[in-house]
Protein backbone atom coordinates (compact mmCIF):
# COMPACT_ATOMS: atom_id res chain seq x y z
CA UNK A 1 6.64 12.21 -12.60
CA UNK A 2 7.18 10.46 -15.81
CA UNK A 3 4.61 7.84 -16.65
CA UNK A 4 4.90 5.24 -19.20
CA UNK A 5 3.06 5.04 -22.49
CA UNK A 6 0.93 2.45 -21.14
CA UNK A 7 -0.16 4.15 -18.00
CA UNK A 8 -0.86 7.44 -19.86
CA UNK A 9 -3.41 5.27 -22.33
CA UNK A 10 -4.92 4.17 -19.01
CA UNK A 11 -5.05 7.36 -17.10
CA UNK A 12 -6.98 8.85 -20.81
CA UNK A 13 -9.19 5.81 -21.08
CA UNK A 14 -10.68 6.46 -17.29
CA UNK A 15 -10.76 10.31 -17.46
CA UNK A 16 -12.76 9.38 -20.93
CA UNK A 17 -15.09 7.33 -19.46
CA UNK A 18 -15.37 9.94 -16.13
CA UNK A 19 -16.20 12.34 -18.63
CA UNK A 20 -19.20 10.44 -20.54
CA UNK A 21 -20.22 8.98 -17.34
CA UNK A 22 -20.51 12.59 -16.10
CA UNK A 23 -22.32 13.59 -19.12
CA UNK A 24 -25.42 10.69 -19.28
CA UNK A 25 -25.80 11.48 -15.39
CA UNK A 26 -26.57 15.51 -16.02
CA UNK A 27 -28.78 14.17 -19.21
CA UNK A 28 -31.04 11.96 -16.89
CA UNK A 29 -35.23 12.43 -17.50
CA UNK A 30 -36.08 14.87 -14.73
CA UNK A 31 -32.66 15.52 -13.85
CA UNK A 32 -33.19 19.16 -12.63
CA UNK A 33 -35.94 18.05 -10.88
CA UNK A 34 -34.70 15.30 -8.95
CA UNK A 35 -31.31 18.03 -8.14
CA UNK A 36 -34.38 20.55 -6.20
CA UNK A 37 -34.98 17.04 -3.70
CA UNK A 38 -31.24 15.99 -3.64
CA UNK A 39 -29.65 19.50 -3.15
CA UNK A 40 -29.64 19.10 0.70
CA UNK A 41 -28.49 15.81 0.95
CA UNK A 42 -25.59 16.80 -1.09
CA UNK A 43 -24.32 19.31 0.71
CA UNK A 44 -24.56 17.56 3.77
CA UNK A 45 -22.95 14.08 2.38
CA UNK A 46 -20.24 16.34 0.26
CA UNK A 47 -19.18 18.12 3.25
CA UNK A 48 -18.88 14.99 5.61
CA UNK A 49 -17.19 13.06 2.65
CA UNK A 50 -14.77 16.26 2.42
CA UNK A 51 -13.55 15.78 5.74
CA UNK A 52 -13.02 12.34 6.06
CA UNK A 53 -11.00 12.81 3.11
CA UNK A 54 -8.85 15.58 4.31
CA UNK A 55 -8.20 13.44 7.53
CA UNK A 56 -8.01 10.24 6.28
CA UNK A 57 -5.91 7.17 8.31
CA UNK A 58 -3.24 4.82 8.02
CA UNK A 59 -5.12 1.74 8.55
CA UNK A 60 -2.06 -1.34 7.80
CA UNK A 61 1.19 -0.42 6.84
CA UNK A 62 0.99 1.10 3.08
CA UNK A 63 -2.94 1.08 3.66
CA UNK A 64 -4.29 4.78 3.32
CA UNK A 65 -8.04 4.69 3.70
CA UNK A 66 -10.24 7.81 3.55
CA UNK A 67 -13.11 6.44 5.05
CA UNK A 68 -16.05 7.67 2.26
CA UNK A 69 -17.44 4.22 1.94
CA UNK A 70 -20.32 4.53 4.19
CA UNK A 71 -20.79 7.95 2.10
CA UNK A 72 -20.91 6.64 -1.11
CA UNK A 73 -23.65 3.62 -0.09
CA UNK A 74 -25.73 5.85 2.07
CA UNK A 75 -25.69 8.43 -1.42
CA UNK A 76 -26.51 5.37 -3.59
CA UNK A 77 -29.44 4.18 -1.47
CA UNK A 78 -30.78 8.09 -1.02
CA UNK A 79 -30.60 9.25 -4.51
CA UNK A 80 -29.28 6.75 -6.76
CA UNK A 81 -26.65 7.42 -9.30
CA UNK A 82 -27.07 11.45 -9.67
CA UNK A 83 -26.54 12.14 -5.90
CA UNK A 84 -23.84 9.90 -5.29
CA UNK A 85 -21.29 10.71 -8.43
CA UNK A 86 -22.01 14.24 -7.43
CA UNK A 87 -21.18 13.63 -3.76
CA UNK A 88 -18.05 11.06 -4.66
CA UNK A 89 -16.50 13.35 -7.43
CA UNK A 90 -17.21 16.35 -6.06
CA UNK A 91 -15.91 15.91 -2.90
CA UNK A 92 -13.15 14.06 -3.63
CA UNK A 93 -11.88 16.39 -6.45
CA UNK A 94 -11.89 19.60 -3.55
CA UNK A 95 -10.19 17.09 -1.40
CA UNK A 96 -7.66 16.05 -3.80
CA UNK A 97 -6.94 19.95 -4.57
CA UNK A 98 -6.58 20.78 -0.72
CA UNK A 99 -4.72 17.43 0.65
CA UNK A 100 -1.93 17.46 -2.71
CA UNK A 101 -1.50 21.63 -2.62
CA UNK A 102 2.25 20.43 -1.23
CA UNK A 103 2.97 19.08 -4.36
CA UNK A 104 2.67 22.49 -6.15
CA UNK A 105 4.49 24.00 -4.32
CA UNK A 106 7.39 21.65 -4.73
CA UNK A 107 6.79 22.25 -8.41
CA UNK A 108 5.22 19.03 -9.32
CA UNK A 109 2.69 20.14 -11.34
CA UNK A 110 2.33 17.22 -13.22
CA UNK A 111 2.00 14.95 -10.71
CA UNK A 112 -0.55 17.24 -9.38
CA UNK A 113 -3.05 16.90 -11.81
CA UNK A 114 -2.33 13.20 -13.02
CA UNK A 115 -3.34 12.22 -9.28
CA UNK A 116 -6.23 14.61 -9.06
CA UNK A 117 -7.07 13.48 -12.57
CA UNK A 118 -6.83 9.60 -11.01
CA UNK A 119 -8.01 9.86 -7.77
CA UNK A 120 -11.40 11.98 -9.17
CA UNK A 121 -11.85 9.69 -12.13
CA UNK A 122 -11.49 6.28 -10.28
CA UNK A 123 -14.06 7.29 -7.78
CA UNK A 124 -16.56 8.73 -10.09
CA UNK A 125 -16.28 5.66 -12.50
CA UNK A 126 -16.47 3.21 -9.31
CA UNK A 127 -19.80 4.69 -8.40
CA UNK A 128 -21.08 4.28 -11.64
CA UNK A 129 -20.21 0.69 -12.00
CA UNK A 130 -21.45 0.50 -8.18
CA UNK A 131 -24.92 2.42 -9.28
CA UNK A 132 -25.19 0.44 -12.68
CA UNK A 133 -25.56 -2.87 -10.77
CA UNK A 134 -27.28 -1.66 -7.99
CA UNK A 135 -30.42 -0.72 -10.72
CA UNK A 136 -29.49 -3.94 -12.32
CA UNK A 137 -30.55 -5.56 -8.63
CA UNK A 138 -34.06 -4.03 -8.19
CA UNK A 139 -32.28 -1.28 -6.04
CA UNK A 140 -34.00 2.28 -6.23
CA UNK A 141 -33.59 5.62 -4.43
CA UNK A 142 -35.28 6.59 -1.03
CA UNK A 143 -35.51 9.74 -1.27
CA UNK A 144 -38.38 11.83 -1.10
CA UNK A 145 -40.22 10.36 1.60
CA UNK A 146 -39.01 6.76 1.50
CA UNK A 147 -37.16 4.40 4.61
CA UNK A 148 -35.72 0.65 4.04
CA UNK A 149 -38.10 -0.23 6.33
CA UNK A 150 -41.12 0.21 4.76
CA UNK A 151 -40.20 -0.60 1.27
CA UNK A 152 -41.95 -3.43 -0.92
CA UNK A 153 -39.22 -5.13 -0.62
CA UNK A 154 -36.55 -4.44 2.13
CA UNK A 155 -34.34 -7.39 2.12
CA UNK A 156 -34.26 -7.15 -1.36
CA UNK A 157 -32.83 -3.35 -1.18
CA UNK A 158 -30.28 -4.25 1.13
CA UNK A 159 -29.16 -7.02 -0.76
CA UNK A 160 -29.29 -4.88 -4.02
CA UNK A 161 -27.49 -1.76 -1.86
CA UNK A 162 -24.54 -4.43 -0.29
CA UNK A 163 -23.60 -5.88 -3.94
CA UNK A 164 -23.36 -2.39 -5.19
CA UNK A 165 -21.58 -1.33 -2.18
CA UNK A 166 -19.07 -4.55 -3.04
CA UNK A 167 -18.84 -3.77 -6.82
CA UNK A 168 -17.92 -0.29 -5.58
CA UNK A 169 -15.22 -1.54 -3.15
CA UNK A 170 -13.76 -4.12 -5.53
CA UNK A 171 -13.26 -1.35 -8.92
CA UNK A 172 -11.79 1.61 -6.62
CA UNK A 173 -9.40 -1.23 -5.36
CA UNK A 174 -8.61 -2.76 -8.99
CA UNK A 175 -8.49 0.51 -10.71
CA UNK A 176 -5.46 1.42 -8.10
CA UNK A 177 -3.84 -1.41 -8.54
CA UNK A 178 -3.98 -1.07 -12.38
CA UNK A 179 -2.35 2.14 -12.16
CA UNK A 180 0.12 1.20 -9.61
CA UNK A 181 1.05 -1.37 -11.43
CA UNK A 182 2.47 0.29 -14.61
CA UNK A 183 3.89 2.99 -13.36
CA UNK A 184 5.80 0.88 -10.61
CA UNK A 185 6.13 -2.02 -12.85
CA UNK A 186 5.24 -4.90 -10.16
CA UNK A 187 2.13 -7.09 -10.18
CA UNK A 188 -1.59 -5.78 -10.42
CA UNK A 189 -2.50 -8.92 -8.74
CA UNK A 190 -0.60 -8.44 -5.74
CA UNK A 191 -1.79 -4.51 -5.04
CA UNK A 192 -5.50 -5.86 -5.58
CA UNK A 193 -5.27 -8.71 -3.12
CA UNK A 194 -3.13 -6.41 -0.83
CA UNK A 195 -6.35 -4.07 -0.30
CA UNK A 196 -9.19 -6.44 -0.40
CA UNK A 197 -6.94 -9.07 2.58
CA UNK A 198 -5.91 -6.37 4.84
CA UNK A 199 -8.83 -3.66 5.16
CA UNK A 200 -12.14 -6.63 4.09
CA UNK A 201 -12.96 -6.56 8.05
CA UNK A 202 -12.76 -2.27 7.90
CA UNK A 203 -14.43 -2.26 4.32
CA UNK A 204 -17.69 -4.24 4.99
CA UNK A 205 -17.85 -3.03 8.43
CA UNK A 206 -18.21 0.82 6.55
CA UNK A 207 -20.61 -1.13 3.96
CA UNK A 208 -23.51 -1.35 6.91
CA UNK A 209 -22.48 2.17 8.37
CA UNK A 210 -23.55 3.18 5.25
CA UNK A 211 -27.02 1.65 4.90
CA UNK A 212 -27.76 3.20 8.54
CA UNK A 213 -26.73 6.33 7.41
CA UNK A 214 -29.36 6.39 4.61
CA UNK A 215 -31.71 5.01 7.09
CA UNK A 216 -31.62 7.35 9.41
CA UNK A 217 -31.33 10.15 7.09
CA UNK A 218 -34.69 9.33 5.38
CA UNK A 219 -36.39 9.74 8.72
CA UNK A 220 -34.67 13.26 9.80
CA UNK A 221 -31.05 14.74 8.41
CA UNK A 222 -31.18 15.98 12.23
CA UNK A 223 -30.65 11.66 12.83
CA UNK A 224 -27.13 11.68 11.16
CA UNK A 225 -25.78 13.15 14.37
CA UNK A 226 -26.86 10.05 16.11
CA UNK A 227 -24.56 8.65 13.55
CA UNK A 228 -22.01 10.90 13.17
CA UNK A 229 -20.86 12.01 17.08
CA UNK A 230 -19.60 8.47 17.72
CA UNK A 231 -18.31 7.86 14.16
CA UNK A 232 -16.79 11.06 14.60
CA UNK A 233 -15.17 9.65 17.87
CA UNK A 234 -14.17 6.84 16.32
CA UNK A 235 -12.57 8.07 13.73
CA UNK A 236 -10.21 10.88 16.12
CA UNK A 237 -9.57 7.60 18.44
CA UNK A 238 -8.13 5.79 15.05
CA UNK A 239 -5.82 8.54 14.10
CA UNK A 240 -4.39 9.21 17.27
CA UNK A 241 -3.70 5.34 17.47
CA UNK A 242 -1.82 5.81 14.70
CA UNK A 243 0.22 8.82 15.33
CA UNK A 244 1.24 6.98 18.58
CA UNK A 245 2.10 4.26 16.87
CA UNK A 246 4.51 6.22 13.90
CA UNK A 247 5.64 8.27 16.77
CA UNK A 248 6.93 4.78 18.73
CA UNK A 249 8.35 3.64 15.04
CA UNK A 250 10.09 6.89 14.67
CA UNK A 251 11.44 6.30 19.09
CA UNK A 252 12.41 3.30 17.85
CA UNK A 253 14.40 4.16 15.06
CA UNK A 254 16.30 6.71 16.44
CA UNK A 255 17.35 4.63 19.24
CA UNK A 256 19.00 2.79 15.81
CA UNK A 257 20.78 5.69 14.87
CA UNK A 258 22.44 5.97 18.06
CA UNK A 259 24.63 3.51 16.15
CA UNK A 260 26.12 6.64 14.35
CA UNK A 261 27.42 8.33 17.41
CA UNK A 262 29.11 5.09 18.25
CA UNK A 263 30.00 3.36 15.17
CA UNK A 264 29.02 5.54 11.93
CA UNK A 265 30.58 3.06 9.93
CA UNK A 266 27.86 0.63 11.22
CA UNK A 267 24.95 3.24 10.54
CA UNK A 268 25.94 3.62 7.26
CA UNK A 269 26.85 0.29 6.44
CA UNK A 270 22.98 -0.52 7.32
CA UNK A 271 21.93 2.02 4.44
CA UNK A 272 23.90 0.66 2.21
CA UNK A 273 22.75 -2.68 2.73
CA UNK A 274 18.78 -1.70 3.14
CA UNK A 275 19.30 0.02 -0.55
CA UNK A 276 20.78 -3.30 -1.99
CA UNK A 277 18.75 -5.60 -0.67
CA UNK A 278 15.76 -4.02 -1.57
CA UNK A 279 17.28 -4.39 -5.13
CA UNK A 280 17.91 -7.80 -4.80
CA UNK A 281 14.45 -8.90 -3.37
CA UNK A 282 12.89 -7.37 -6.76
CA UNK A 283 15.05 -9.38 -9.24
CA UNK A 284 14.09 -12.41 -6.98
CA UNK A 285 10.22 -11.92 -7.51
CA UNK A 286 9.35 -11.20 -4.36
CA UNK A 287 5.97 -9.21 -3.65
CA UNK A 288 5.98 -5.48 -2.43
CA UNK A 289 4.93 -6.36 0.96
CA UNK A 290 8.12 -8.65 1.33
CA UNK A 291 10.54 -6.25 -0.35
CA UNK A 292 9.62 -3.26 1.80
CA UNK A 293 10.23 -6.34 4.96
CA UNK A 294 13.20 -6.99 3.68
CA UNK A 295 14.39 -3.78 3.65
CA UNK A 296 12.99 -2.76 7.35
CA UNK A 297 15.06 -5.56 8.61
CA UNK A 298 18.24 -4.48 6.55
CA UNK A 299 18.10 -1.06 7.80
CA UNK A 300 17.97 -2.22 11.40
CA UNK A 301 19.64 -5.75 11.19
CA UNK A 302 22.71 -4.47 13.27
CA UNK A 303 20.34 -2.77 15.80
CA UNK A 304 21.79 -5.59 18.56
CA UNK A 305 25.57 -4.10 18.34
CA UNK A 306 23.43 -1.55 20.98
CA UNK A 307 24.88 -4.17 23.67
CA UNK A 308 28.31 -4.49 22.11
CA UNK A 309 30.62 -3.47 24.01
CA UNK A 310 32.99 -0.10 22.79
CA UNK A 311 35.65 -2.22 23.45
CA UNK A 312 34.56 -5.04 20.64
CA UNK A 313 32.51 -3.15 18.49
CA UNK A 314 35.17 -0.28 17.86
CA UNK A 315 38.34 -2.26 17.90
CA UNK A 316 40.37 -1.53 15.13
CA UNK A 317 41.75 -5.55 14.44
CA UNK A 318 40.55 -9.01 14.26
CA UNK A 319 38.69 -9.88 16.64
CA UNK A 320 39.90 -12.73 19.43
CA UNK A 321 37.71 -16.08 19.82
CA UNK A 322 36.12 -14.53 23.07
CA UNK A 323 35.37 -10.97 21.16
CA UNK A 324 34.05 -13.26 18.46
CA UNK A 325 31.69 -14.85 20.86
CA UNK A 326 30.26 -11.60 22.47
CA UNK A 327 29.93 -9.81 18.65
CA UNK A 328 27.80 -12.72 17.28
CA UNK A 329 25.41 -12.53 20.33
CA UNK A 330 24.04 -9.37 18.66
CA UNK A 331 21.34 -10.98 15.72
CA UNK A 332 19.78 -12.50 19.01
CA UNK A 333 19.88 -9.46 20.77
CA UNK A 334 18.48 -7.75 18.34
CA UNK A 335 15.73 -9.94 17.71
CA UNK A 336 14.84 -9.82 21.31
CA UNK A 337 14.47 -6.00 20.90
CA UNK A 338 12.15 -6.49 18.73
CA UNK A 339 9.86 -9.07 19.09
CA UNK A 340 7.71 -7.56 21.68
CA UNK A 341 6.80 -4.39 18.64
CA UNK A 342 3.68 -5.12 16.21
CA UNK A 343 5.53 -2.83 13.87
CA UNK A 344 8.25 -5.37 13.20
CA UNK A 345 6.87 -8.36 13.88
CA UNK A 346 7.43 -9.69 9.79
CA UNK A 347 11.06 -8.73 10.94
CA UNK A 348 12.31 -10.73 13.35
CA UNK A 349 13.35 -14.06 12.39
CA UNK A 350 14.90 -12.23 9.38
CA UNK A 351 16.76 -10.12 11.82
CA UNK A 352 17.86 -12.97 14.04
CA UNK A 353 19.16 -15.19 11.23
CA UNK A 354 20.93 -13.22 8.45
CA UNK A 355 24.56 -14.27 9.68
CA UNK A 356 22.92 -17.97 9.06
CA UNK A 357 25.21 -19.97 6.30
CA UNK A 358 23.60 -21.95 3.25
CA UNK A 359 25.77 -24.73 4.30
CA UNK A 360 24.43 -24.37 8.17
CA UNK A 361 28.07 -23.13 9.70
CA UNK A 362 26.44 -19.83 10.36
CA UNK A 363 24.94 -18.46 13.60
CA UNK A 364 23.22 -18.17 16.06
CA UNK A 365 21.23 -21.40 15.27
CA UNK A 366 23.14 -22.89 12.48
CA UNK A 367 20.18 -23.17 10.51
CA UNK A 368 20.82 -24.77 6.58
CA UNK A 369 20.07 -23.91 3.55
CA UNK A 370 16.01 -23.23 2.95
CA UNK A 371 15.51 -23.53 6.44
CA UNK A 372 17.00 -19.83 6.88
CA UNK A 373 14.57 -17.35 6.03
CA UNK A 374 14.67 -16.02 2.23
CA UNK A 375 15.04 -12.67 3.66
CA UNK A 376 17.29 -13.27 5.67
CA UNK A 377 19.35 -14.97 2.77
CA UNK A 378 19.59 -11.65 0.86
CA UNK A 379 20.46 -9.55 3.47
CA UNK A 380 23.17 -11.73 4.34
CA UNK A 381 24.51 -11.32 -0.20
CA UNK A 382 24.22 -7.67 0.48
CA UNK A 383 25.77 -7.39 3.76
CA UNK A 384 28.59 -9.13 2.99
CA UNK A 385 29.03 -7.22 -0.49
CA UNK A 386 28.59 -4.00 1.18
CA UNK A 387 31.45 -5.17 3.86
CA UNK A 388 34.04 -5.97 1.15
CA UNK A 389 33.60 -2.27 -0.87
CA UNK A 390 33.60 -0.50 2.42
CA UNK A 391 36.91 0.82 3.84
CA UNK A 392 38.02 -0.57 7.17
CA UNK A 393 40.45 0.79 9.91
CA UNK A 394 42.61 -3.29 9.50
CA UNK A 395 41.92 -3.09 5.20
CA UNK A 396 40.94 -0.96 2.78
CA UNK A 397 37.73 -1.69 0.37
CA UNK A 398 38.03 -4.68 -2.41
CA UNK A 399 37.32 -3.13 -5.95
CA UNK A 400 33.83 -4.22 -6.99
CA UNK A 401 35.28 -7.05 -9.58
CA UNK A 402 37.18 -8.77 -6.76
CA UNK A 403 34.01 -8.72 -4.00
CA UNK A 404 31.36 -10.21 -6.86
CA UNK A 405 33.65 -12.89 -7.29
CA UNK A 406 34.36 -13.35 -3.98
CA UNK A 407 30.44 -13.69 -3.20
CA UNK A 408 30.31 -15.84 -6.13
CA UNK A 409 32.86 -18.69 -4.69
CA UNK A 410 30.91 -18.94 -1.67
CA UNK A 411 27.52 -19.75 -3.56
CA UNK A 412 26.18 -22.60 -2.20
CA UNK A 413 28.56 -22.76 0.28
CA UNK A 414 28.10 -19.72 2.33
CA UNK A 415 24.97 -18.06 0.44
CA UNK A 416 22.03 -19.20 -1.48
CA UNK A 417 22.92 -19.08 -5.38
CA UNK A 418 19.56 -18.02 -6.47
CA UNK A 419 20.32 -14.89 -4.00
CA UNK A 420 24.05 -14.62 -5.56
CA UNK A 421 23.13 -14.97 -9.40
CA UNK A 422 20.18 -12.26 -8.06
CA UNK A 423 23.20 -9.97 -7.22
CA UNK A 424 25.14 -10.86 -10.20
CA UNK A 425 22.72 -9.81 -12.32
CA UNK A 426 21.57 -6.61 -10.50
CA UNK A 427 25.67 -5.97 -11.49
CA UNK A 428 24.74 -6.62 -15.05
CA UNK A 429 27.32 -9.78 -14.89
CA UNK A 430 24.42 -12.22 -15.30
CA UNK A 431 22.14 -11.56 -17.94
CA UNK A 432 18.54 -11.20 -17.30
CA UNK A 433 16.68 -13.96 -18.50
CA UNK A 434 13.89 -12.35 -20.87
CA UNK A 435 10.51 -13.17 -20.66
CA UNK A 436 8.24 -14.22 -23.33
CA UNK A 437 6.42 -11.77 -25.29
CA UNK A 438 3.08 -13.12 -24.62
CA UNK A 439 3.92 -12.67 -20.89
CA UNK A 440 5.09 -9.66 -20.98
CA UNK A 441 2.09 -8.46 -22.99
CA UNK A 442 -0.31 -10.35 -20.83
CA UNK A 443 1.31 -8.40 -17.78
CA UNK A 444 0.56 -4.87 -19.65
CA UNK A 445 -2.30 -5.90 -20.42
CA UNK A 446 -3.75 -7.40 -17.47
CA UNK A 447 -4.05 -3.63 -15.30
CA UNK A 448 -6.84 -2.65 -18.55
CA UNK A 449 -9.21 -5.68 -17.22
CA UNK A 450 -11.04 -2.91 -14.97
CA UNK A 451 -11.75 -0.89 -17.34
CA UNK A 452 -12.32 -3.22 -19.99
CA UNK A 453 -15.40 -4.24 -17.93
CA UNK A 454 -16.52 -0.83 -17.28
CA UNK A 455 -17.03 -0.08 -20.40
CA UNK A 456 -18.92 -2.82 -21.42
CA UNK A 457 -21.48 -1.99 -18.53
CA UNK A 458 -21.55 1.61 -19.31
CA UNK A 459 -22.64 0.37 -23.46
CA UNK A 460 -24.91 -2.76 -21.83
CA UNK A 461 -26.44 0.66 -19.60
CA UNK A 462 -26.97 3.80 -22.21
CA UNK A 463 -25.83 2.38 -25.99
């Protein structure tokens, strides 16, 4: 795992300020003190936050979520900022060494430690930020002998403990997307919202588990299991949700490669295609979430051909006008397949229209020009390119020159030209158009906001 110059600067700045974060926390007044009073909560909270950790669940597609929210704000309201960067870190650092083990033995010792390094140092700096501003707020800690309830001021500790719980939330999602977003090169923006849109219903939802948790843990730690047994439940019910559902993905798929028994040229063809349109959808902008559509639907955009007859689909010649007829029923046959599946639902129209034309002679609906789905429009560039370098029983494959140019007369007639110069310059016969150098320091720059703004809290806190 190679990471750039500018992610390693990153990776050193957080570990940096993990390290003094670490440091100001074990130099607290009446630090030992405090640790006799918090040493049982902290077992108990480490050990919970250790398992969910271990067993963490696929929440959205691409959405991995260890559920140690309602951890770290049940910590924060308990103990304050000692007990819960010693339950966060801790826990997730044993965690991290169990759950990426694999990658040692694959010999990626690197990437072992730079994502324990990360995954430790984003959580422990996230809790600090989460603690500074919960102080900032009025909030204090429970513990010994204290409930919400019968504070001075109970609304306002809630309201104190929910902000910090959302500052929390909001820096463990931009400090992933910072780091995502140099070492993959794509936009920080786009990782951030991607976590805050698709898990803010799970995320606030564990923000008041979390208050209850401290709640009833003031009264009795016996009270958790009132807590626990059905979150417990929960939890088991969510993951075997999701296995079924990867296990019906998986069904699904290999129904696809049935394809290979009867066609392999088909099956392989669909690789081909899935790897160059994913290509192409990244020189055209498009987000992460769209590219990784883009290429579900190229890997399975022939899935209809299932209801081809051998007859038609294997026949070594042109086709006749009837044969014709019958082959180009398959986009709508395919989309049929797979409208009724939640997993593929962004899929569908894409699969259904990629034999559309830019000029609208295409099929099945004859749909024209911006009116056919974009991704449907690159899939259609990289089909056809994969076609005409691709060895058929009635020709043999065009040499690469002759199928770009090819591609290239039909822009605008048979395929969008912002798809085809897209190709082109994937090729290297377009040149990339370079971006400014304000931009392009902007957009390195940009992923250091985070922590930026971390470490002007931690001076504001202890300079």
């Amino acid at each position: 795992m190679k990471l750039s110059r500018a992610a390693k600067t990153y990776l050193l700045f957080l570990i940096f300020l993990t390290v003094s974060v670490s440091y100001v926390s074990v130099n607290l007044p009446n630090f030992g003190e405090q640790w006799l009073g918090l040493m049982t909560p902290f077992l108990i909270f480490a050990g919970i936050s250790l398992l969910i950790q271990i067993y963490e669940i696929e929440l959205v597609h691409r959405g991995n979520i260890a559920i140690t929210h309602p951890i770290f704000i049940a910590t924060l309201l308990l103990g304050g900022l000692p007990l819960a960067i010693a339950v966060m870190a801790i826990s997730t650092l044993a965690a991290e060494l169990i759950v990426r083990w694999p990658l040692i033995k694959g010999n990626s010792l690197q990437r072992y430690m730079v994502t324990v390094a990360f995954n430790v140092s984003q959580i422990a700096v996230s809790s600090f930020a989460a603690a500074a501003i919960f102080e900032v707020l009025g909030g204090h800690s429970l513990l010994p002998g204290g409930h919400i309830t019968n504070s001075e001021a109970p609304v306002a500790l809630v309201l104190a403990a929910s902000v910090g719980f959302l500052t929390y939330s909001f820096t463990s999602s931009a400090l992933v997307a910072g780091i995502i977003s140099l070492t993959e090169k794509t936009s920080f923006s786009y990782y951030l919202r991607f976590g805050l849109e698709n898990l803010l219903v799970q995320i606030l939802s564990l923000g008041a588990l979390g208050i209850l948790l401290a709640e009833v843990y003031s009264y009795s730690p016996w009270n958790l299991l009132l807590v626990l047994i059905p979150m417990g439940l929960v939890h088991a019910s969510l993951r075997n949700y999701m296995r079924l559902r990867q296990e019906a993905q998986k069904t699904f798929q290999s129904v696809a490669q049935m394809l290979a028994v009867r066609d392999p040229y088909t099956y392989e063809h669909s690789e081909g295609v899935e790897q160059l349109a994913g290509d192409v959808a990244r020189i055209c902008s498009l987000s992460q979430d769209e590219i990784e559509n883009v290429k579900a639907a190229a890997l399975i955009h022939d899935i209809g051909k299932l209801a081809v007859p051998d007859r038609i689909l294997l026949k070594p010649g042109p086709l006749t006008e009837e044969e014709r007829k019958e082959m180009e029923k398959h986009p709508v046959i395919g989309a049929e397949l797979l409208k009724n599946l939640e997993i593929y639902r962004g899929i569908v129209q894409i699969v259904r229209h990629e034999h559309e034309r830019w000029d609208g002679k295409g099929y099945p609906d004859g749909l024209l020009d911006e009116k056919i789905p974009f991704g449907a429009r690159i899939i259609a560039v990289a089909d056809v390119y994969n076609a005409l370098t691709t060895d058929r029983p009635y020709r043999k494959a065009f040499p690469h020159t002759i199928a770009l140019k090819m591609i290239r007369d039909e822009s605008g007639k048979q395929f969008d030209p912002r798809v085809v110069n897209a190709l082109l310059q994937f090729f290297g016969e377009l040149a990339e158009q370079p971006q400014p150098i304000l931009r392009r320091a902007w957009q390195t720059a940009i992923p250091f906001t985070p922590i930026l703004i971390l470490v002007v809290i931690f001076l504001l806190k202890y300079a």
